[in-house]
N, C-alpha and C. Protein backbone atom coordinates (compact mmCIF):
# COMPACT_ATOMS: atom_id res chain seq x y z
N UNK A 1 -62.75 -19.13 45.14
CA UNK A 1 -63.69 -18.58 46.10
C UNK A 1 -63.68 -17.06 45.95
N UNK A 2 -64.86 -16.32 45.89
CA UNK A 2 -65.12 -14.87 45.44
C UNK A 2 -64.75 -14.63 47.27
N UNK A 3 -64.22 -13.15 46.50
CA UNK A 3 -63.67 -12.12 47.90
C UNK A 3 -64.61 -12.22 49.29
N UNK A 4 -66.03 -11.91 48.70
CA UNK A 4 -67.42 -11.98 49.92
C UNK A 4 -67.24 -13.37 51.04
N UNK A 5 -67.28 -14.43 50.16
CA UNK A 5 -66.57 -15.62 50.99
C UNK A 5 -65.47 -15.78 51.52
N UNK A 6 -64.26 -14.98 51.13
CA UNK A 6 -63.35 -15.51 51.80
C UNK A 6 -63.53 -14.60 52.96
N UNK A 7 -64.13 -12.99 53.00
CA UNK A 7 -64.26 -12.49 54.32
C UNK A 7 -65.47 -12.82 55.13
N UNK A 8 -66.16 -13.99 54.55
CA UNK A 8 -67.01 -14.44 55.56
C UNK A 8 -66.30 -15.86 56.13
N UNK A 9 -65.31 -16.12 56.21
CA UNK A 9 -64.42 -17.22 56.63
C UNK A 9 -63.09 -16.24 57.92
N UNK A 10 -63.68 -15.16 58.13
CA UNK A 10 -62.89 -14.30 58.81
C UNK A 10 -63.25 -14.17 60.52
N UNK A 11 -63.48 -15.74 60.90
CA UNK A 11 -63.81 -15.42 62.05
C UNK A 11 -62.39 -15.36 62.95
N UNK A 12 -63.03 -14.52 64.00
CA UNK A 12 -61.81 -14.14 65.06
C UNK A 12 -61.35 -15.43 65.66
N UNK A 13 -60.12 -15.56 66.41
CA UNK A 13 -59.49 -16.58 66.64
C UNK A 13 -60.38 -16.84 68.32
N UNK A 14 -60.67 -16.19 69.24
CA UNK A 14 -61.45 -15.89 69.97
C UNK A 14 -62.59 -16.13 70.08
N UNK A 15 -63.55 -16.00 68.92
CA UNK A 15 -64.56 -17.02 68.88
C UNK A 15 -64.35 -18.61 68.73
N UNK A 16 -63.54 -18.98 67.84
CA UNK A 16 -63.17 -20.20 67.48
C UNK A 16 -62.85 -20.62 68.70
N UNK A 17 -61.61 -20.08 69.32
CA UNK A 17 -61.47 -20.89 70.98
C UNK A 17 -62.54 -20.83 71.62
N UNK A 18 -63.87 -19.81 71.92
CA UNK A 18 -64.58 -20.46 72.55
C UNK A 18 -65.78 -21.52 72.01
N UNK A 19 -65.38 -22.13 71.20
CA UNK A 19 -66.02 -23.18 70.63
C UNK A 19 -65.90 -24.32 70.65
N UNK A 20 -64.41 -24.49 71.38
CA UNK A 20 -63.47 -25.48 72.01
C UNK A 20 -63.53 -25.85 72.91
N UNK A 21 -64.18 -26.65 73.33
CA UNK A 21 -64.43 -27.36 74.75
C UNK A 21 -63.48 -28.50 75.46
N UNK A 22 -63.24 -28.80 76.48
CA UNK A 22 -62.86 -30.23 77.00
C UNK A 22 -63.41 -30.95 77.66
N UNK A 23 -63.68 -32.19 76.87
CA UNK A 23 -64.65 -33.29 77.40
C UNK A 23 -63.91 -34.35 77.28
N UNK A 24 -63.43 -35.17 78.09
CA UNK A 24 -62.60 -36.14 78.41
C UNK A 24 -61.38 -36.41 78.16
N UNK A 25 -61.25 -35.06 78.84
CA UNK A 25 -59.71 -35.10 78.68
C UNK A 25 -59.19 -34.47 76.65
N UNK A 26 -60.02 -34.03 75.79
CA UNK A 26 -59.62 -34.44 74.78
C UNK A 26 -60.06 -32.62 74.09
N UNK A 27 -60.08 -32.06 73.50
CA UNK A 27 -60.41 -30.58 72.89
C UNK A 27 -60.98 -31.06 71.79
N UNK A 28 -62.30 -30.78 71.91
CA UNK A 28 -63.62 -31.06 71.23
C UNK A 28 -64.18 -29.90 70.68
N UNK A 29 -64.75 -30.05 69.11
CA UNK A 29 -65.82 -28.96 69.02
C UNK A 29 -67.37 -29.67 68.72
N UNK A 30 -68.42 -28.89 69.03
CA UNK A 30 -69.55 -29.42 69.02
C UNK A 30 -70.13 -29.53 67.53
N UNK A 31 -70.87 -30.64 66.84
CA UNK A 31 -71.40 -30.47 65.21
C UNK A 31 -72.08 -29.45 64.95
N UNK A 32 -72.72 -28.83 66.15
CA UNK A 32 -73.54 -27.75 65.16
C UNK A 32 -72.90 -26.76 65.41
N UNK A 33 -71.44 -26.81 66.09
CA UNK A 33 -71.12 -24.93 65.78
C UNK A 33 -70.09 -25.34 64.44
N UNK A 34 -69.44 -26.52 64.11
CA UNK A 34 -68.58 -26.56 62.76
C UNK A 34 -69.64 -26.69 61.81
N UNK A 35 -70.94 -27.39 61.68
CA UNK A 35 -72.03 -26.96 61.17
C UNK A 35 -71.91 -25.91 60.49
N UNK A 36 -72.07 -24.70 61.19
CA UNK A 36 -72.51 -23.43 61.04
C UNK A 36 -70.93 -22.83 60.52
N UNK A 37 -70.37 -22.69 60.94
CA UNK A 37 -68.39 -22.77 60.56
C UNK A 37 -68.30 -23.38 58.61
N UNK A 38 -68.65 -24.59 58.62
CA UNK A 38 -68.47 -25.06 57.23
C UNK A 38 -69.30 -24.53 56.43
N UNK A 39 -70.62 -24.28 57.07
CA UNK A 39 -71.57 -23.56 55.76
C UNK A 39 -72.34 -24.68 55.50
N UNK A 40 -72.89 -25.49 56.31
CA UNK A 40 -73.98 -26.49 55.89
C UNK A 40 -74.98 -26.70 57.07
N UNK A 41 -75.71 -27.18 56.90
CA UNK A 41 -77.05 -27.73 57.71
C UNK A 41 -76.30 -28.51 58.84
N UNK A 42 -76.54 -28.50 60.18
CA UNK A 42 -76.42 -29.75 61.15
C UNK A 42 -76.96 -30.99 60.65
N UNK A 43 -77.93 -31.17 60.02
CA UNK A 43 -78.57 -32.55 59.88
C UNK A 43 -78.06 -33.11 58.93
N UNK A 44 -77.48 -32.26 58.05
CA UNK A 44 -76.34 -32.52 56.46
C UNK A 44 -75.20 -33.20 57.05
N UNK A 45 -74.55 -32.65 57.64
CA UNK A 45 -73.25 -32.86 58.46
C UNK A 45 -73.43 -34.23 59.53
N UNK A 46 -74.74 -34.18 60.22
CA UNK A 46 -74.83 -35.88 60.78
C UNK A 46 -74.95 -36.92 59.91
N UNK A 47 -75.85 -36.49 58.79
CA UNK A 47 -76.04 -37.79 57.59
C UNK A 47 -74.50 -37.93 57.42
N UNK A 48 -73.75 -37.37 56.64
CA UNK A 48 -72.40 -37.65 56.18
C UNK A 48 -72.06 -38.21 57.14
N UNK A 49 -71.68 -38.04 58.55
CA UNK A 49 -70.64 -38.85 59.54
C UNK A 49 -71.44 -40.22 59.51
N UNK A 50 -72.83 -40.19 59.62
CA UNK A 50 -73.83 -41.49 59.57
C UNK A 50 -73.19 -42.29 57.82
N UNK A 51 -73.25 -41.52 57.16
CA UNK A 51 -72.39 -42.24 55.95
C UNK A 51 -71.27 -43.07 55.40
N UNK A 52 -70.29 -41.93 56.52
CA UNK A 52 -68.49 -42.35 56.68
C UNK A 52 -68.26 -42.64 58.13
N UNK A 53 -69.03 -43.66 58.76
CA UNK A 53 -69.09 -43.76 60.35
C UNK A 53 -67.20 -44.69 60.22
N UNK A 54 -67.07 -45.67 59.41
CA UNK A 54 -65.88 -45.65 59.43
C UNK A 54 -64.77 -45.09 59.39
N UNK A 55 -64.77 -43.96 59.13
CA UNK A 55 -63.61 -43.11 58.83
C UNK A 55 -63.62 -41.85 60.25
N UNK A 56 -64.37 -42.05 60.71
CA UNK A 56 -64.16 -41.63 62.52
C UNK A 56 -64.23 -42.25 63.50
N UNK A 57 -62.67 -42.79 64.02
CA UNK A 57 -62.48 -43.53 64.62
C UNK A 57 -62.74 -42.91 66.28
N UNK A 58 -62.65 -43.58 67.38
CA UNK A 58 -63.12 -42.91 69.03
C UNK A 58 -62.18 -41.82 68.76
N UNK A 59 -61.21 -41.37 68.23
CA UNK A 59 -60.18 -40.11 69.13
C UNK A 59 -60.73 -39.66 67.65
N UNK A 60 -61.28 -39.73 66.89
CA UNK A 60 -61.47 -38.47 65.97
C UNK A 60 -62.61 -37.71 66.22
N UNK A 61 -64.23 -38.64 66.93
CA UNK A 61 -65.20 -38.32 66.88
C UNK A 61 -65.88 -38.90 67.65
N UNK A 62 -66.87 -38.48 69.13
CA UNK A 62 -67.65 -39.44 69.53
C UNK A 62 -69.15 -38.36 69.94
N UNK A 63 -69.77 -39.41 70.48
CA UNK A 63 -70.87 -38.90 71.24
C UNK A 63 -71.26 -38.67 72.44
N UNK A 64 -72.04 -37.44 72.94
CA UNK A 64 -72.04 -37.16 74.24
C UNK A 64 -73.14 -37.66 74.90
N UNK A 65 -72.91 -37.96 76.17
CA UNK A 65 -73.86 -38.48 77.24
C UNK A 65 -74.52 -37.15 77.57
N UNK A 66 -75.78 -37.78 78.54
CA UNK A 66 -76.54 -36.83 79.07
C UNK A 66 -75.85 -35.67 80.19
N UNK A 67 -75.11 -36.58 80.90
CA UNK A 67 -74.24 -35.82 81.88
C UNK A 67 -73.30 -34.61 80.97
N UNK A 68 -72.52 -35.15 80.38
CA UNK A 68 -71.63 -33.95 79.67
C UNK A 68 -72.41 -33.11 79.03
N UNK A 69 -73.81 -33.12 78.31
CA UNK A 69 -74.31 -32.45 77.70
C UNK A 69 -74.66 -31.49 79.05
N UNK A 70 -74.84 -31.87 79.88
CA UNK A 70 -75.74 -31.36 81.46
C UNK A 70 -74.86 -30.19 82.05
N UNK A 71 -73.39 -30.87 81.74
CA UNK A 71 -72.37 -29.60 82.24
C UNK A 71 -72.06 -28.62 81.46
N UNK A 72 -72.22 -29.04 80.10
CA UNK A 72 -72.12 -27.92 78.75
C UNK A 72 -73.20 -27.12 79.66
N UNK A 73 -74.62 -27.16 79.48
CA UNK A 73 -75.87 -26.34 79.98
C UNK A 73 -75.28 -25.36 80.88
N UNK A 74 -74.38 -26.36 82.46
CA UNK A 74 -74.48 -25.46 83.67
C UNK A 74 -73.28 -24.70 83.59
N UNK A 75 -72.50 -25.05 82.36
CA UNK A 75 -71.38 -24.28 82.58
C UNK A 75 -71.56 -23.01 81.50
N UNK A 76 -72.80 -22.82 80.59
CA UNK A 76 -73.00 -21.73 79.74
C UNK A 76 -72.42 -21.96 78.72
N UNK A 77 -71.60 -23.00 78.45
CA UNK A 77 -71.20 -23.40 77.22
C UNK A 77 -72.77 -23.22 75.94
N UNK A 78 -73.49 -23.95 76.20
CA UNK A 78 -74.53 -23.64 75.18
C UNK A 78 -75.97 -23.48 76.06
N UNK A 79 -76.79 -22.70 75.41
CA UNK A 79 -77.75 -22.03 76.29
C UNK A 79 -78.82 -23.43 76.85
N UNK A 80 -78.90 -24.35 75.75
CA UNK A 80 -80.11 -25.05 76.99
C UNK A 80 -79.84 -26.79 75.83
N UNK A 81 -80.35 -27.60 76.51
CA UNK A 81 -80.43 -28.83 75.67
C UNK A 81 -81.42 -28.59 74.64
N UNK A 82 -82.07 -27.35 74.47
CA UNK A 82 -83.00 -27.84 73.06
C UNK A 82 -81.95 -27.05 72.14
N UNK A 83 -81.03 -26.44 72.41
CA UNK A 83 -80.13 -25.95 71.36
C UNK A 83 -79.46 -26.85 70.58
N UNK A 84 -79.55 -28.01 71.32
CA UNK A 84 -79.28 -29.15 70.35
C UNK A 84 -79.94 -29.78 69.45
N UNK A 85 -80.86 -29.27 69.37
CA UNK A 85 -82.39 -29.87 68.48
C UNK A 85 -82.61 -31.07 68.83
N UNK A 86 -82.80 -31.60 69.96
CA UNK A 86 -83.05 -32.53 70.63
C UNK A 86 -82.65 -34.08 70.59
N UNK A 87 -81.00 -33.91 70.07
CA UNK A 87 -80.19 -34.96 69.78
C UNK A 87 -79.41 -34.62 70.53
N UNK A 88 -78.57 -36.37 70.99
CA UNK A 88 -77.24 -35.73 71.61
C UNK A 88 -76.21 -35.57 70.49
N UNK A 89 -75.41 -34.61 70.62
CA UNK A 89 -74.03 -34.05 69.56
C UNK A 89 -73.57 -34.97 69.58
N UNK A 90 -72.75 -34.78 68.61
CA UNK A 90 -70.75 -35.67 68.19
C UNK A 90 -70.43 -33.96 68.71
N UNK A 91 -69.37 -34.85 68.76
CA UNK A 91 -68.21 -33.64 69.28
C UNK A 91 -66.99 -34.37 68.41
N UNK A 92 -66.27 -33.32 67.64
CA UNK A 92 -65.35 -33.83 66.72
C UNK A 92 -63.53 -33.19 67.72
N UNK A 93 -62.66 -34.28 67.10
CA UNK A 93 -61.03 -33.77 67.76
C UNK A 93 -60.25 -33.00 66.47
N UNK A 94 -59.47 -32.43 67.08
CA UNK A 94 -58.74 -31.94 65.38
C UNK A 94 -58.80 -32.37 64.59
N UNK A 95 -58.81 -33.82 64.69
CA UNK A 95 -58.46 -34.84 63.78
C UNK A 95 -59.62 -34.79 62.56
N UNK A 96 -60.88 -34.94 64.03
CA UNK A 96 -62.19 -35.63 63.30
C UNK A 96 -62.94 -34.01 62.35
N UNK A 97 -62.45 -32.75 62.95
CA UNK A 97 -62.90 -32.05 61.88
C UNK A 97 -62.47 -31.87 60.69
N UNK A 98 -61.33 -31.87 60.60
CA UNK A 98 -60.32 -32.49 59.31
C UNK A 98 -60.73 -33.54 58.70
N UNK A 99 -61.48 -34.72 59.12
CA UNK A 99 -61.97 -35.41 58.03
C UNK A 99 -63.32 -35.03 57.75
N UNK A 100 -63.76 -34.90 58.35
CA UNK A 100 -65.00 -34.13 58.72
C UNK A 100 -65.16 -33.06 57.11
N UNK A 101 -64.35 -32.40 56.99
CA UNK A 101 -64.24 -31.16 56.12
C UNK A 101 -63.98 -32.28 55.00
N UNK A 102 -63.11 -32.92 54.92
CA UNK A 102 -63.04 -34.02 53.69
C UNK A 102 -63.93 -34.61 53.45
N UNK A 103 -65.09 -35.47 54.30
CA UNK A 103 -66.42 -36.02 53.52
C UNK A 103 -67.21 -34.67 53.51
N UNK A 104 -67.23 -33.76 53.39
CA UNK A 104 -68.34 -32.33 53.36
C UNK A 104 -67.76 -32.11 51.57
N UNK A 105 -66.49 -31.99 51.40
CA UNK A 105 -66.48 -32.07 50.44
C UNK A 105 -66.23 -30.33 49.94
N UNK A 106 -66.55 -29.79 50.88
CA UNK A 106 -66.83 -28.03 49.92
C UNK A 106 -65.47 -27.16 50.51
N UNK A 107 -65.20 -26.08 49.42
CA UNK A 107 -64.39 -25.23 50.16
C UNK A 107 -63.98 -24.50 51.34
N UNK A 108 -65.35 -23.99 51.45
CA UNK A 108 -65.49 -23.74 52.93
C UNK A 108 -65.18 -24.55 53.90
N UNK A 109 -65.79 -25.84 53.99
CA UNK A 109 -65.43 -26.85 54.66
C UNK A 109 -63.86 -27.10 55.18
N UNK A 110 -63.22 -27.11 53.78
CA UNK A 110 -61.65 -27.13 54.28
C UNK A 110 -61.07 -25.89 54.32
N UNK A 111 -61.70 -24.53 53.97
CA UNK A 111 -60.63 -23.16 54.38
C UNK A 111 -61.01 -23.47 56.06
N UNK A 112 -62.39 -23.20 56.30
CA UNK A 112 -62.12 -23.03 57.70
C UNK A 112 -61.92 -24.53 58.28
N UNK A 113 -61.51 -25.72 58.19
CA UNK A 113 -60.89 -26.53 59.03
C UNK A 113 -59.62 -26.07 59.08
N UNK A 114 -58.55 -25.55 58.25
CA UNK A 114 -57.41 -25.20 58.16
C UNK A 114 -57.22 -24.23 59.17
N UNK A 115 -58.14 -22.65 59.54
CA UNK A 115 -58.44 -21.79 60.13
C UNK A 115 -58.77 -22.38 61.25
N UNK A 116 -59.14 -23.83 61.71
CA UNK A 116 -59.50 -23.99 63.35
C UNK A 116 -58.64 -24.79 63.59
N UNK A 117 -57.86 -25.84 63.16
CA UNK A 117 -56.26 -26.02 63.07
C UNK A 117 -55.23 -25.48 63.54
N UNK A 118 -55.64 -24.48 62.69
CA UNK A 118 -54.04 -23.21 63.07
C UNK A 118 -54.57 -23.07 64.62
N UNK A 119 -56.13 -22.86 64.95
CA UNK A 119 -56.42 -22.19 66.19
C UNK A 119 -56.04 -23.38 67.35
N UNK A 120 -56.22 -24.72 66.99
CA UNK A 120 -55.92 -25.45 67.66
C UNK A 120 -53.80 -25.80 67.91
N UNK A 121 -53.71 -25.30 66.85
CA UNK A 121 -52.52 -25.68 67.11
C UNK A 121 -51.63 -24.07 68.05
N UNK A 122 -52.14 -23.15 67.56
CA UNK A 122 -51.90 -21.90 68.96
C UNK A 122 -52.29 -21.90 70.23
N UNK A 123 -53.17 -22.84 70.30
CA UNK A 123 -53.98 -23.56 71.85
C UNK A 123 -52.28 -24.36 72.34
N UNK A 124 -52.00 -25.07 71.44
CA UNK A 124 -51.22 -26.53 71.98
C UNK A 124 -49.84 -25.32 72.40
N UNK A 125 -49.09 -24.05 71.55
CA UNK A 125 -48.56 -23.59 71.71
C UNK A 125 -48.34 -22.75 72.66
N UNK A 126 -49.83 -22.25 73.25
CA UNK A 126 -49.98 -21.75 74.55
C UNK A 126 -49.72 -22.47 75.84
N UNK A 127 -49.77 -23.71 75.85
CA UNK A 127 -50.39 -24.46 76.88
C UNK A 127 -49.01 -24.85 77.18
N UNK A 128 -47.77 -25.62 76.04
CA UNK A 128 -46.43 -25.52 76.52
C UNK A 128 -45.65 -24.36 76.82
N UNK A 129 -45.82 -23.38 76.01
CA UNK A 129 -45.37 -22.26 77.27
C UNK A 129 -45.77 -21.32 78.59
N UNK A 130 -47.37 -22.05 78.76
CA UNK A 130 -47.32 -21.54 80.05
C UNK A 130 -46.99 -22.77 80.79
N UNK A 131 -46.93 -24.05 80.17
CA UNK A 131 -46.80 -25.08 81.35
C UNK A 131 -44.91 -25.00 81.75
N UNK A 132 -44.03 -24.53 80.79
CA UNK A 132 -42.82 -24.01 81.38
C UNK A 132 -42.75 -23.15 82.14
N UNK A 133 -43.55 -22.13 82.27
CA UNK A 133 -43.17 -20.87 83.24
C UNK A 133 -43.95 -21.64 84.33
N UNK A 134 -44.99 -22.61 84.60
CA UNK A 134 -45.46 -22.52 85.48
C UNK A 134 -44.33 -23.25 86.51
N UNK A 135 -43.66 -24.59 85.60
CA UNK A 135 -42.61 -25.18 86.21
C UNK A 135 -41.44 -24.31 86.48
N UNK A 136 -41.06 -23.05 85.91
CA UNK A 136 -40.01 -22.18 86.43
C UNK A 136 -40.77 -21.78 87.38
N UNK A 137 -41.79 -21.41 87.92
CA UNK A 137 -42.39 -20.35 89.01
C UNK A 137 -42.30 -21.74 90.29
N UNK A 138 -42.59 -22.93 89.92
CA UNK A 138 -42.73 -23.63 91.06
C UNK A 138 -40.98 -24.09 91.41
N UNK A 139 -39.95 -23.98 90.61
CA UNK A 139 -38.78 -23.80 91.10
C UNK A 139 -38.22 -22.73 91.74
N UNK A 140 -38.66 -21.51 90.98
CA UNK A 140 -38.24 -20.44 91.46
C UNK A 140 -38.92 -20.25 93.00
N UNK A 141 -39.96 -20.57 93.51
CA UNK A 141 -40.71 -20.98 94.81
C UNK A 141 -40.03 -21.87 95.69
N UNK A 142 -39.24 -23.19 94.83
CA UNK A 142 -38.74 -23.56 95.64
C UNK A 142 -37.65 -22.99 96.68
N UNK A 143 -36.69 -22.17 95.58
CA UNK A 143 -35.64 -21.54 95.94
C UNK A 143 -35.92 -20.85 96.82
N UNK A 144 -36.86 -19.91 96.69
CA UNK A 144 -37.56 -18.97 97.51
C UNK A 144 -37.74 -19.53 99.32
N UNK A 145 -38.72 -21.04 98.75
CA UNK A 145 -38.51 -21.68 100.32
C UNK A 145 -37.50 -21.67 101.03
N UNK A 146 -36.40 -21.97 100.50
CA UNK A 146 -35.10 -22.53 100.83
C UNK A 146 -34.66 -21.23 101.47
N UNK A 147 -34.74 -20.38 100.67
CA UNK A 147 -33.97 -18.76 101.09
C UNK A 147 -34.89 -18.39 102.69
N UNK A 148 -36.11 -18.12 102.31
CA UNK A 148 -37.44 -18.25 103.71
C UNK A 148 -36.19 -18.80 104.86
N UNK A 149 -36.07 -20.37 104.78
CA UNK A 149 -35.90 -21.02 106.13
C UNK A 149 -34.42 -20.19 106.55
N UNK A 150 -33.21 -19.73 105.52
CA UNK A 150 -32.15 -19.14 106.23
C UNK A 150 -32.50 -17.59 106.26
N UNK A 151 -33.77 -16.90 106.09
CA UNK A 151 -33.97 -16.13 106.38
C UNK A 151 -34.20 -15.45 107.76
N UNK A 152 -35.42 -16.96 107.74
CA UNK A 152 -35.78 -16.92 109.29
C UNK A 152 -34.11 -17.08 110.24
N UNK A 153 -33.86 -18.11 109.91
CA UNK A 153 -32.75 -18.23 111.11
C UNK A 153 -31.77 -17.13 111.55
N UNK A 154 -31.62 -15.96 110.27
CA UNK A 154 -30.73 -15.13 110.20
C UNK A 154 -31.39 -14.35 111.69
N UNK A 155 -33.08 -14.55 111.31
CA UNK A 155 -34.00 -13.50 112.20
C UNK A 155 -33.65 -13.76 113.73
N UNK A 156 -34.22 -15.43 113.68
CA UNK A 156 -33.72 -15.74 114.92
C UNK A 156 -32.46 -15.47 116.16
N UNK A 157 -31.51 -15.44 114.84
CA UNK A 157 -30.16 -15.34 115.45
C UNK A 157 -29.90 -13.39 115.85
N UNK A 158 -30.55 -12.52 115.41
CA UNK A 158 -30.98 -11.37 115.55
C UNK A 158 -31.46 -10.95 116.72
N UNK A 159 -32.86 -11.80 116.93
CA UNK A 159 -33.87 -11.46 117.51
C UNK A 159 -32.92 -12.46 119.30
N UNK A 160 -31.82 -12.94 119.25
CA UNK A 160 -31.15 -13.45 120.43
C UNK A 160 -29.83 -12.43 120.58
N UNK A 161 -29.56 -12.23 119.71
CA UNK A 161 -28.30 -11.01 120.10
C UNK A 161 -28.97 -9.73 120.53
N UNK A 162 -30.18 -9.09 120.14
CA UNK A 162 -31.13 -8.17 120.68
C UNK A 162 -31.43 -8.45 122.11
N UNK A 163 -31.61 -9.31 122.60
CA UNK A 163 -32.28 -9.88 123.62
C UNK A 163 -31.13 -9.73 124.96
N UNK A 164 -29.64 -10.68 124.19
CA UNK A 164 -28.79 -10.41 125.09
C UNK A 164 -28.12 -9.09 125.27
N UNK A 165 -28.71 -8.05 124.43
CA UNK A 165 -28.36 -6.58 124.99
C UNK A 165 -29.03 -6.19 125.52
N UNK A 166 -30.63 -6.63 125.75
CA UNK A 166 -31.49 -5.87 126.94
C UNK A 166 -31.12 -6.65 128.07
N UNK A 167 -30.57 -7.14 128.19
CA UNK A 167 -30.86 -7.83 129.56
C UNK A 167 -29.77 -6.68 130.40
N UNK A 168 -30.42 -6.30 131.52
CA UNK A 168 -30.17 -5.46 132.13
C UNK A 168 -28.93 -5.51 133.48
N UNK A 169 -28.16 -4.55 132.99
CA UNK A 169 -26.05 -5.07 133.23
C UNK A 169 -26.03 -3.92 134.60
N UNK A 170 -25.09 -4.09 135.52
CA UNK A 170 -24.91 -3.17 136.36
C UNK A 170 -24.15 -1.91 136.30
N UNK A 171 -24.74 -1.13 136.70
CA UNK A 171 -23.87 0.35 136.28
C UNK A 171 -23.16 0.20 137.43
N UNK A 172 -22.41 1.35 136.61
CA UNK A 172 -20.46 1.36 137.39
C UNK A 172 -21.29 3.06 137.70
N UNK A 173 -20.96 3.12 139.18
CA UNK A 173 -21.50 4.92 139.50
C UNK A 173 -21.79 5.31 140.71
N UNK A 174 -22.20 6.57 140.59
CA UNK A 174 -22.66 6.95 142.07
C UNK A 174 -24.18 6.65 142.00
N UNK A 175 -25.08 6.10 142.71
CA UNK A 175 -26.19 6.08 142.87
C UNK A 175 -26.77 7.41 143.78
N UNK A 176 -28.43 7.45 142.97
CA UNK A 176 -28.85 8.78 144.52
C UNK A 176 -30.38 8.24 144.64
């Protein structure tokens, strides 16, 4: 692959994540943005999966309903349903762009599946270490509760020894 191509395979990791969607539970990208990613036609890229429909099984590759396409729209994910050229998408899983790049057949195809890979797999790496801190923060909260309730009581027990010094004692004296 000449130099020009490999820095047109230089997309930011940042775009790629937002190209990453979740639709049932599962991190999906849509055919026509790996389309445009591999360097081929959308309608190129449906014939082939229409070709190798066996070799994408449900968790590698499926198709979207009207509804999910409806929340892509309202959520700005993609600007309108004719951006789809008036089909509903596949939406491919790590898996399914990886084979995906294997029936495409071209270089490009597999530098950048490798390049949204890595991006997917810094997703999976993010997600277990914030899901540990989030479980340290909800322990460390707990503790926190715990400390709260003998806090208060310390207050309580304060706010009654205060109390029994105002209460008002008889002076020893001469009155006038």
């Amino acid at each position: 692959m000449t130099e020009s191509s490999q820095n047109s395979l230089q997309v930011p990791d940042e775009v790629l994540m937002n190209k990453i969607y979740l639709i049932r539970g599962e991190k999906v990208m849509l055919d026509r943005d790996l389309a445009v990613l591999f360097g081929v036609k959308p309608i190129r890229l449906r014939e082939q999966v229409k070709r190798n429909k066996g070799k994408f099984p449900g968790h590698f590759m499926f198709r979207l309903n009207d509804d999910e396409v409806g929340k892509l729209v309202s959520q700005n994910a993609i600007p309108s349903v004719k951006h789809l050229g008036g089909t509903l998408p596949y939406v491919f899983t790590e898996y399914g762009l990886l084979q995906l790049a294997n029936i495409l057949r071209s270089e490009r195809a597999t530098l950048m599946s490798i390049r949204i890979i890595e991006v997917f797999v810094a997703m999976r790496k993010m997600l277990h270490t914030h899901q540990n801190l989030l479980l340290k923060m909800e322990q460390l909260e707990k503790r926190l509760t715990d400390q709260d309730g003998k806090v208060k009581l310390l207050f309580d027990y304060l706010r009654q020894f205060i109390k029994e010094r105002e209460e008002p004692r008889t002076r020893v004296g001469f009155k006038v």
